[in-house]
C-alpha atoms as a PDB file:
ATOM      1  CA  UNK A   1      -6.760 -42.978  23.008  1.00  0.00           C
ATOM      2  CA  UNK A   2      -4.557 -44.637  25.762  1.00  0.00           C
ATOM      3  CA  UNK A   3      -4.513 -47.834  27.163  1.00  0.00           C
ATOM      4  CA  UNK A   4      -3.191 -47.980  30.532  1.00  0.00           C
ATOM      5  CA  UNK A   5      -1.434 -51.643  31.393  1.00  0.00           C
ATOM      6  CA  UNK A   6      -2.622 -53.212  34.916  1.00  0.00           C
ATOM      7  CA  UNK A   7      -1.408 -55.837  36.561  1.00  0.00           C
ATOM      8  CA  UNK A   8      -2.804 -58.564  34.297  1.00  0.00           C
ATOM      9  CA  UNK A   9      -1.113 -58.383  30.283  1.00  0.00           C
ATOM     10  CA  UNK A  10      -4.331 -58.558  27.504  1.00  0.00           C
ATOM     11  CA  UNK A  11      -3.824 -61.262  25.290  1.00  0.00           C
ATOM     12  CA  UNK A  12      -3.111 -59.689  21.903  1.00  0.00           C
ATOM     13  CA  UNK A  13      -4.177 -62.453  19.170  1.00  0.00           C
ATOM     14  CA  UNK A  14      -8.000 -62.762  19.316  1.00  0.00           C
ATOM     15  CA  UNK A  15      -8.073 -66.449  19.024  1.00  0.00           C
ATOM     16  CA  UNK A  16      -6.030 -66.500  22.254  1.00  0.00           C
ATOM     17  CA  UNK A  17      -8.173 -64.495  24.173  1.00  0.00           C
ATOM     18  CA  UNK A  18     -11.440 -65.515  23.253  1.00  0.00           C
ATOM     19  CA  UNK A  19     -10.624 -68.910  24.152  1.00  0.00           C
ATOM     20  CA  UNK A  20      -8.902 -67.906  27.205  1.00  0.00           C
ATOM     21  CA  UNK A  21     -12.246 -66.084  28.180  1.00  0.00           C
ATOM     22  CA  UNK A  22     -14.457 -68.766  27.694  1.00  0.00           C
ATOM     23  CA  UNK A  23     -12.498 -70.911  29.681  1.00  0.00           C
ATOM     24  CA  UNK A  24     -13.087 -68.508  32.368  1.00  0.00           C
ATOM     25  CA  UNK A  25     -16.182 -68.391  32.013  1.00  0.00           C
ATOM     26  CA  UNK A  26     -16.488 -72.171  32.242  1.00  0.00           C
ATOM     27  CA  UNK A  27     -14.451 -72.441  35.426  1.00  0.00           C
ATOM     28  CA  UNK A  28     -17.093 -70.226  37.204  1.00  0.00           C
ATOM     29  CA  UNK A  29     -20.520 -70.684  35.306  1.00  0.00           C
ATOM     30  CA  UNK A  30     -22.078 -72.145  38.256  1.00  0.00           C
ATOM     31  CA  UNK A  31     -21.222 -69.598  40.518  1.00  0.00           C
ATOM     32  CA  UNK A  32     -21.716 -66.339  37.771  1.00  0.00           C
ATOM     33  CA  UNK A  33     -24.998 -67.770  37.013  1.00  0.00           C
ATOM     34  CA  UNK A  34     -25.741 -67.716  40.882  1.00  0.00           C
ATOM     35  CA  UNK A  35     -24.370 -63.820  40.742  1.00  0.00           C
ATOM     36  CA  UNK A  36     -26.614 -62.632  37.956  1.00  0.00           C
ATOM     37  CA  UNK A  37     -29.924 -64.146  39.464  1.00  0.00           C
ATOM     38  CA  UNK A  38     -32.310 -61.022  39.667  1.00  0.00           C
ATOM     39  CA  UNK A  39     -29.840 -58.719  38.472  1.00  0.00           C
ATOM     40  CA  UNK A  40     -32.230 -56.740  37.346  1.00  0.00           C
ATOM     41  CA  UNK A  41     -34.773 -56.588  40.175  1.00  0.00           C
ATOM     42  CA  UNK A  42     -33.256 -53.567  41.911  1.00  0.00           C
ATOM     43  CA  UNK A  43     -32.295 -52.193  38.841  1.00  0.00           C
ATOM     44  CA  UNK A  44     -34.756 -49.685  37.354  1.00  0.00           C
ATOM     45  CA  UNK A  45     -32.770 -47.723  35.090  1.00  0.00           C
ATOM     46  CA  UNK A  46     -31.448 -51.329  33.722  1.00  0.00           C
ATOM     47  CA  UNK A  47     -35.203 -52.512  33.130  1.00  0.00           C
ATOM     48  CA  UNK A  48     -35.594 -49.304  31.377  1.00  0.00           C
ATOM     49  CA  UNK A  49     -32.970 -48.955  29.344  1.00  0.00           C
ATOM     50  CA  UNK A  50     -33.643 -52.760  27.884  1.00  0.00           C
ATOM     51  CA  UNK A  51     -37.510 -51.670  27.354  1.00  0.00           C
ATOM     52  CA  UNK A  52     -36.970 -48.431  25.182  1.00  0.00           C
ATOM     53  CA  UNK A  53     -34.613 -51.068  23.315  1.00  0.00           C
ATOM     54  CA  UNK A  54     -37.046 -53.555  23.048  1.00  0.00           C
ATOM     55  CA  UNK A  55     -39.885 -50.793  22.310  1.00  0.00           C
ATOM     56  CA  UNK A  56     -37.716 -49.684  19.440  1.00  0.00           C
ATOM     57  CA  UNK A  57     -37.514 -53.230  17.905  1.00  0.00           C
ATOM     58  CA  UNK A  58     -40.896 -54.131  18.306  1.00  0.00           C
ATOM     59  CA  UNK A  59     -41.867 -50.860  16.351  1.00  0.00           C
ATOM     60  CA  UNK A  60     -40.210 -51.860  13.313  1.00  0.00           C
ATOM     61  CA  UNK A  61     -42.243 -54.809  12.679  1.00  0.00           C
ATOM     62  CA  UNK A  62     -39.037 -57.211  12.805  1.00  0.00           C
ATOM     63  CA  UNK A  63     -39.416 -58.544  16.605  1.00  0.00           C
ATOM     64  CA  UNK A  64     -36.301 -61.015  15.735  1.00  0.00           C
ATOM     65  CA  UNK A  65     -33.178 -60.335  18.053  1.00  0.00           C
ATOM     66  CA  UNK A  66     -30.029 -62.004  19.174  1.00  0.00           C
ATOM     67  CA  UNK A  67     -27.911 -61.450  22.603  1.00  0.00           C
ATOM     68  CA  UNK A  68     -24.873 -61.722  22.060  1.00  0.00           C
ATOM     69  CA  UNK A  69     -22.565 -63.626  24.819  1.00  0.00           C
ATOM     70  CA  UNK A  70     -25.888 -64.230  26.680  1.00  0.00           C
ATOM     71  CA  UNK A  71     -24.170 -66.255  29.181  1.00  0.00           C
ATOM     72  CA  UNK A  72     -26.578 -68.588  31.566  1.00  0.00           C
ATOM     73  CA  UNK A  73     -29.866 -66.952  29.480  1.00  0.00           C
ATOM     74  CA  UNK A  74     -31.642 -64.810  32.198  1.00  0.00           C
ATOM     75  CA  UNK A  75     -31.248 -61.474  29.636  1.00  0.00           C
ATOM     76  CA  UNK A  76     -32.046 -63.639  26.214  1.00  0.00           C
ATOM     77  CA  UNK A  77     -35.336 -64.990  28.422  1.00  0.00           C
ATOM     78  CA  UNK A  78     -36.069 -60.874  29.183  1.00  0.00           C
ATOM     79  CA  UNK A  79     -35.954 -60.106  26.327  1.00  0.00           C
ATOM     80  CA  UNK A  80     -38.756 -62.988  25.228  1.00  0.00           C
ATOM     81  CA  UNK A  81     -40.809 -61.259  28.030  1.00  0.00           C
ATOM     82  CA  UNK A  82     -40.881 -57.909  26.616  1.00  0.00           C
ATOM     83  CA  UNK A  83     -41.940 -59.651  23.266  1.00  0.00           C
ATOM     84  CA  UNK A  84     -39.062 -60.087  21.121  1.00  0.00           C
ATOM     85  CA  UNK A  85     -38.349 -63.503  19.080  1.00  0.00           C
ATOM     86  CA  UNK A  86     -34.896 -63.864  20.983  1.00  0.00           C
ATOM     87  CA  UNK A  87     -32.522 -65.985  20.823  1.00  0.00           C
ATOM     88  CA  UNK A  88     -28.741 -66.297  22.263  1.00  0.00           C
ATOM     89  CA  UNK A  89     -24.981 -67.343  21.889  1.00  0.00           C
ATOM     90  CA  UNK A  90     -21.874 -67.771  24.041  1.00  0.00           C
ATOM     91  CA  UNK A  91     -18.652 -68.885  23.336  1.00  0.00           C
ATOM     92  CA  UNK A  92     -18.245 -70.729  26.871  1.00  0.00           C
ATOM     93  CA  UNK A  93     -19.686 -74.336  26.598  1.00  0.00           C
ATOM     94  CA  UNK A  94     -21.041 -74.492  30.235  1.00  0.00           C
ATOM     95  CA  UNK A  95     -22.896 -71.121  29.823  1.00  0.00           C
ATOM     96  CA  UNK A  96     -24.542 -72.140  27.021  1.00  0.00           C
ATOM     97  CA  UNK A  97     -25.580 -75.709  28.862  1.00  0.00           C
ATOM     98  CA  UNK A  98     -26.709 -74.146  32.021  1.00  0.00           C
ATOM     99  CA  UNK A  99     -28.976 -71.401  29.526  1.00  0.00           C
ATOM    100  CA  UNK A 100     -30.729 -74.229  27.679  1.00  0.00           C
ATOM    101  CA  UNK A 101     -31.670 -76.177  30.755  1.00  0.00           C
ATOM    102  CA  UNK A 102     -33.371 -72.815  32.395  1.00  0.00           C
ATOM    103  CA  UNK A 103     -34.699 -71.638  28.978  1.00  0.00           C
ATOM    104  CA  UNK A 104     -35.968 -75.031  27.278  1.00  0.00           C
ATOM    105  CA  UNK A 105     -38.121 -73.069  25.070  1.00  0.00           C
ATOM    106  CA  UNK A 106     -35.211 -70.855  23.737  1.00  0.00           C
ATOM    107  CA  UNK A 107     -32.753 -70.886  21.408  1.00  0.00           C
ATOM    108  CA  UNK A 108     -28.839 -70.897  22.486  1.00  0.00           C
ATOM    109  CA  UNK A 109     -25.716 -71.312  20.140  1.00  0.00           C
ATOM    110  CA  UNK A 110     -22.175 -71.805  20.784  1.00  0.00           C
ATOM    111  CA  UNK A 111     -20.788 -69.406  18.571  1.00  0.00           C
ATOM    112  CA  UNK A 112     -18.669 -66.160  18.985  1.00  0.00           C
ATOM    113  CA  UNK A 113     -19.981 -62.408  18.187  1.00  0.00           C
ATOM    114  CA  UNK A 114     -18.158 -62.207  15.603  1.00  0.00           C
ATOM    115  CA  UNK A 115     -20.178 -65.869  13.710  1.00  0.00           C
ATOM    116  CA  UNK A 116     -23.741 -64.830  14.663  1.00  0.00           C
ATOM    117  CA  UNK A 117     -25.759 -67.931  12.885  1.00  0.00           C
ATOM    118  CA  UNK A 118     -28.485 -65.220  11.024  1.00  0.00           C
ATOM    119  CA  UNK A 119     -28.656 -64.522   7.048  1.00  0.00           C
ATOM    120  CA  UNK A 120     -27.678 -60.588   6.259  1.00  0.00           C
ATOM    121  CA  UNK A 121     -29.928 -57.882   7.677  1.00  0.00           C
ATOM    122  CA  UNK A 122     -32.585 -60.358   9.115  1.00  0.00           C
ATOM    123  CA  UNK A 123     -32.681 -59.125  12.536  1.00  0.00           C
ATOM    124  CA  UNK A 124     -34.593 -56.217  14.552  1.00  0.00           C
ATOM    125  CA  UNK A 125     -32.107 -55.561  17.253  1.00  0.00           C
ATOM    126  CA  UNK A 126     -29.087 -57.128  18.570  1.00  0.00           C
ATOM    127  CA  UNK A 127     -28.002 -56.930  22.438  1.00  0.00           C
ATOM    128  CA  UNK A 128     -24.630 -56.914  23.909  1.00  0.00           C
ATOM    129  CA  UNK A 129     -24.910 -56.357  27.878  1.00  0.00           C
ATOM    130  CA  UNK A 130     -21.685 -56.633  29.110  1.00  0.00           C
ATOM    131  CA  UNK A 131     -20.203 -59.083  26.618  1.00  0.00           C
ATOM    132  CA  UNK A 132     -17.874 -57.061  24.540  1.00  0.00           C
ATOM    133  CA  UNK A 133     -15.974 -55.352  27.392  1.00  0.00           C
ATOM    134  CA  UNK A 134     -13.841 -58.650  27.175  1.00  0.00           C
ATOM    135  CA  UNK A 135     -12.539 -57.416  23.698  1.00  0.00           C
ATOM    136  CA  UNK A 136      -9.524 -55.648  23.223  1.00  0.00           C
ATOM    137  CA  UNK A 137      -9.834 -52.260  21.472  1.00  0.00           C
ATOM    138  CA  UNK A 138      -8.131 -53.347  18.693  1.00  0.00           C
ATOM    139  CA  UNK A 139     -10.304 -56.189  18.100  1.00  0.00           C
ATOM    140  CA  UNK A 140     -13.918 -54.132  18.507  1.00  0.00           C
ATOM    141  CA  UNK A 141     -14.780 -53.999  15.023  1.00  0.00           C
ATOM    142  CA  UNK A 142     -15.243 -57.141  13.623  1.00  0.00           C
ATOM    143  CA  UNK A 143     -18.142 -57.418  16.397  1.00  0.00           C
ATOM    144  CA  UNK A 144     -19.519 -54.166  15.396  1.00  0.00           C
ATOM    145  CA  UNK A 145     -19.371 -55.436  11.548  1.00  0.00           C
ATOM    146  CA  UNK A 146     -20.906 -58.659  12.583  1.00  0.00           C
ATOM    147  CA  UNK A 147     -23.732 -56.818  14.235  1.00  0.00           C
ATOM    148  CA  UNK A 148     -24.185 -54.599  11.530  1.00  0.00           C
ATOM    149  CA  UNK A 149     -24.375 -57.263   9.159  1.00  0.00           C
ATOM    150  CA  UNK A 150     -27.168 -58.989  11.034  1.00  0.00           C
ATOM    151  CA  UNK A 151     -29.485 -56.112  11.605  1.00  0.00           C
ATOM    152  CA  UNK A 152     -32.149 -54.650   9.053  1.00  0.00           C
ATOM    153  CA  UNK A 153     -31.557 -51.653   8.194  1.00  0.00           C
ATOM    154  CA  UNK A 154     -33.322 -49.596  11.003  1.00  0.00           C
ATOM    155  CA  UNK A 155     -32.656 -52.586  13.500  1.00  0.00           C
ATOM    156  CA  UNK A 156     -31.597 -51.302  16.929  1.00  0.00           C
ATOM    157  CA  UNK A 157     -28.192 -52.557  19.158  1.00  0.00           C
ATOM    158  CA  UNK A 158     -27.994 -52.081  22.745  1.00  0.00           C
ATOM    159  CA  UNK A 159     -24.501 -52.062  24.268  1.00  0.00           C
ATOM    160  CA  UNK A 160     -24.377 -52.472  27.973  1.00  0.00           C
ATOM    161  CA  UNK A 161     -20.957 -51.949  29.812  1.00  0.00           C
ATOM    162  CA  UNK A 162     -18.664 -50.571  32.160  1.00  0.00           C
ATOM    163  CA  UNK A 163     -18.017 -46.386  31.740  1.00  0.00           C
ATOM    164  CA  UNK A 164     -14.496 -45.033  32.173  1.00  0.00           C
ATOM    165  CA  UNK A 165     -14.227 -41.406  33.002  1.00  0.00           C
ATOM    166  CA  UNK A 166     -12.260 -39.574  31.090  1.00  0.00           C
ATOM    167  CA  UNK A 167     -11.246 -39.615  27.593  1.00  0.00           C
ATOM    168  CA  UNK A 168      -9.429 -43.136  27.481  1.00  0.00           C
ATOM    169  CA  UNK A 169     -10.269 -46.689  27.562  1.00  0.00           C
ATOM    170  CA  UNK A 170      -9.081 -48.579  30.514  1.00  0.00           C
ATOM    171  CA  UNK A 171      -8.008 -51.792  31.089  1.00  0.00           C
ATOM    172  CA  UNK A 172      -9.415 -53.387  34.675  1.00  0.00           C
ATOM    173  CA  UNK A 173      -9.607 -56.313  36.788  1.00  0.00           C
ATOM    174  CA  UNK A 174     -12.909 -57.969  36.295  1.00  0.00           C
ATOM    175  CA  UNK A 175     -13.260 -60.557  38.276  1.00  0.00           C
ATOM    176  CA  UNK A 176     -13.799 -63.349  35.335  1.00  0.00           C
ATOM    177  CA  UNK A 177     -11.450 -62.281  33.010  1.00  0.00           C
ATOM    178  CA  UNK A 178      -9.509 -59.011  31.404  1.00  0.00           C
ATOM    179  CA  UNK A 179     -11.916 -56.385  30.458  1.00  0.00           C
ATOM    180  CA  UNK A 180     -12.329 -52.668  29.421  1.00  0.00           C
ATOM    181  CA  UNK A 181     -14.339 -49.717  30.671  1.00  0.00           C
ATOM    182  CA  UNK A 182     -15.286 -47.806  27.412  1.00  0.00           C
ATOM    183  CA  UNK A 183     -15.951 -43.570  27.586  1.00  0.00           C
ATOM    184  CA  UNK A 184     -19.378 -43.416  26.202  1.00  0.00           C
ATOM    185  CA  UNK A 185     -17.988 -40.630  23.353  1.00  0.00           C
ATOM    186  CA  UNK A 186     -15.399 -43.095  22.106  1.00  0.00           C
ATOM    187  CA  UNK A 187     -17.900 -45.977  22.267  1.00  0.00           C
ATOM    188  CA  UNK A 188     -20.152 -44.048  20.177  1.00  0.00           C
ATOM    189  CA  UNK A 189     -17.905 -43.296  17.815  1.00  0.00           C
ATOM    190  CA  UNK A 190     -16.598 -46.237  17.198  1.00  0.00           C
ATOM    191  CA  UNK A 191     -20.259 -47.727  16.616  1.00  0.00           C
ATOM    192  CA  UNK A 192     -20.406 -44.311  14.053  1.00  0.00           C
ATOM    193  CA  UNK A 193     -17.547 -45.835  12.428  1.00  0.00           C
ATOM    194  CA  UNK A 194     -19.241 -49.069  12.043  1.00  0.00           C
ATOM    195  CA  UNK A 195     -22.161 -47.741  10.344  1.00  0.00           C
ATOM    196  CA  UNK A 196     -23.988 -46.865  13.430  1.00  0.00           C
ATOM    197  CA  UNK A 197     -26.198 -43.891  14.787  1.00  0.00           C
ATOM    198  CA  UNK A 198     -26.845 -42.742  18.123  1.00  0.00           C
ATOM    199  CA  UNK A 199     -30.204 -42.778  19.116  1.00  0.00           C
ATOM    200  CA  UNK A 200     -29.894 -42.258  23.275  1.00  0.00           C
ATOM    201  CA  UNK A 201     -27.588 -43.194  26.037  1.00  0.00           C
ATOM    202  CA  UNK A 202     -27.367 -43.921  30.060  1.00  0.00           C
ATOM    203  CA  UNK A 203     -25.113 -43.359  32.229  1.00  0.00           C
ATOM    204  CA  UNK A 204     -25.621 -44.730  35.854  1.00  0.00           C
ATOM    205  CA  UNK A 205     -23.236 -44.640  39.322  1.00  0.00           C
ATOM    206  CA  UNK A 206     -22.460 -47.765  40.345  1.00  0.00           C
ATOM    207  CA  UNK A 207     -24.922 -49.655  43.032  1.00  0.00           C
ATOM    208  CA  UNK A 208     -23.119 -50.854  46.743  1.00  0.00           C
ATOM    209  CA  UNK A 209     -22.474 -54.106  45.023  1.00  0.00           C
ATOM    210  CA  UNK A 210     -20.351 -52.235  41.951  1.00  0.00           C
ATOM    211  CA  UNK A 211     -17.309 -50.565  41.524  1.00  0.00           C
ATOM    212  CA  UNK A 212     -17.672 -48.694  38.065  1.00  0.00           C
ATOM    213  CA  UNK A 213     -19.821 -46.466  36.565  1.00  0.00           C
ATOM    214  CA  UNK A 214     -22.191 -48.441  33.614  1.00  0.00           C
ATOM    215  CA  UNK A 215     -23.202 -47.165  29.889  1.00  0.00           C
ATOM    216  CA  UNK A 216     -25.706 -48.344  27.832  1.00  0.00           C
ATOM    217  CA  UNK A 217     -25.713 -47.001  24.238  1.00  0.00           C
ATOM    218  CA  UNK A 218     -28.897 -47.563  21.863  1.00  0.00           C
ATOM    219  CA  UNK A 219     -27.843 -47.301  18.239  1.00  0.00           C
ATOM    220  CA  UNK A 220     -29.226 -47.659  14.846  1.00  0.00           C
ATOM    221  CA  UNK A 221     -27.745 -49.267  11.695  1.00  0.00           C
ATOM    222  CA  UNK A 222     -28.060 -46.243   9.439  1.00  0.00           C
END
């Protein structure tokens, strides 16, 4: 697997760039929380993908989930809608402000992926849309563990994120802060490694407001 360098240098200790991207996300919470307003209205395949996940939770009697980096909320309050006991965390301050003035009724924790605030195997399904793709590579599996931890055995994860074609991940310019675009064969296998199975995947083109391809994996903790 290569890494190809762009313009912008990843930060290689993770206590440097965690902090460095929730500081980003701080500086522009207003204005990203503005962006993701109806984000999913014109977004059928999105809706979908989140209600087979949701679907698959639901069926095995543990409704509990987390979302992971759930930013200013809207996705943790979906996923209340399609009947899950949800709750989220962020590790930017303002995010997690702005999601507990919109959501009164939910939970929200400051906390990182990697320090989910649930006793082992207590959850139904964890969900990471877009929130990982800030992670290096080389710092993936400590979320995956974390995750893993969390669910019930038989709980579902759903990883939404950018796809990069090809065989490598690649390093690009989001507009917040340095992220990834993962190939959904190496994503998958390094949720296998984890102690994950496959149960489906999407792959979708971008829409006119995009410029990558997105992935959403649905896995199992074998």
């Amino acid at each position: 697997m290569i890494v190809r360098p762009l313009e912008w240098t990843a930060v290689p200790d993770s206590s440097s760039y965690v902090s460095a991207t929730a500081d980003a996300y701080d500086a522009v919470a207003t204005l990203y929380t503005e962006f993701v307003q109806g984000a999913l209205d014109d977004q059928p395949l999105d809706r979908a993908a989140l209600a087979a996940f949701a679907d698959l939770v639901r069926a095995s009697g543990n409704t509990a989930a987390a979302e992971v980096g759930c930013g200013p909320g809207h996705m943790t309050a979906h996923l209340r809608d399609l009947g899950l006991s949800a709750f989220g965390l962020d590790i930017a301050p303002a995010m997690i402000d702005i999601a507990r003035a919109a959501h009164p009724g939910l939970r929200f924790d400051l906390a990182s992926m990697d320090a989910v605030d649930a006793p082992d195997a207590s959850l139904g399904g964890v969900l990471s849309w877009y929130s990982a793709i800030h992670t290096p590579p080389a710092e993936l599996r400590p979320y995956l563990d974390e995750f893993h931890r969390v669910l019930a055995p038989g709980g579902h994860l759903l990883l939404g994120f950018f796809e990069a074609e090809g065989p490598d991940v690649l390093p690009f310019d989001h507009r917040v802060a340095p992220a990834y675009r993962w190939p959904l064969d190496v994503l998958a296998a390094r949720a296998a490694e984890a102690g994950f199975t496959e149960v489906g995947r999407m792959r979708r083109e971008p829409a006119s407001n995009e410029r990558h391809r997105q992935g959403r994996l649905i896995l199992r903790r074998s």
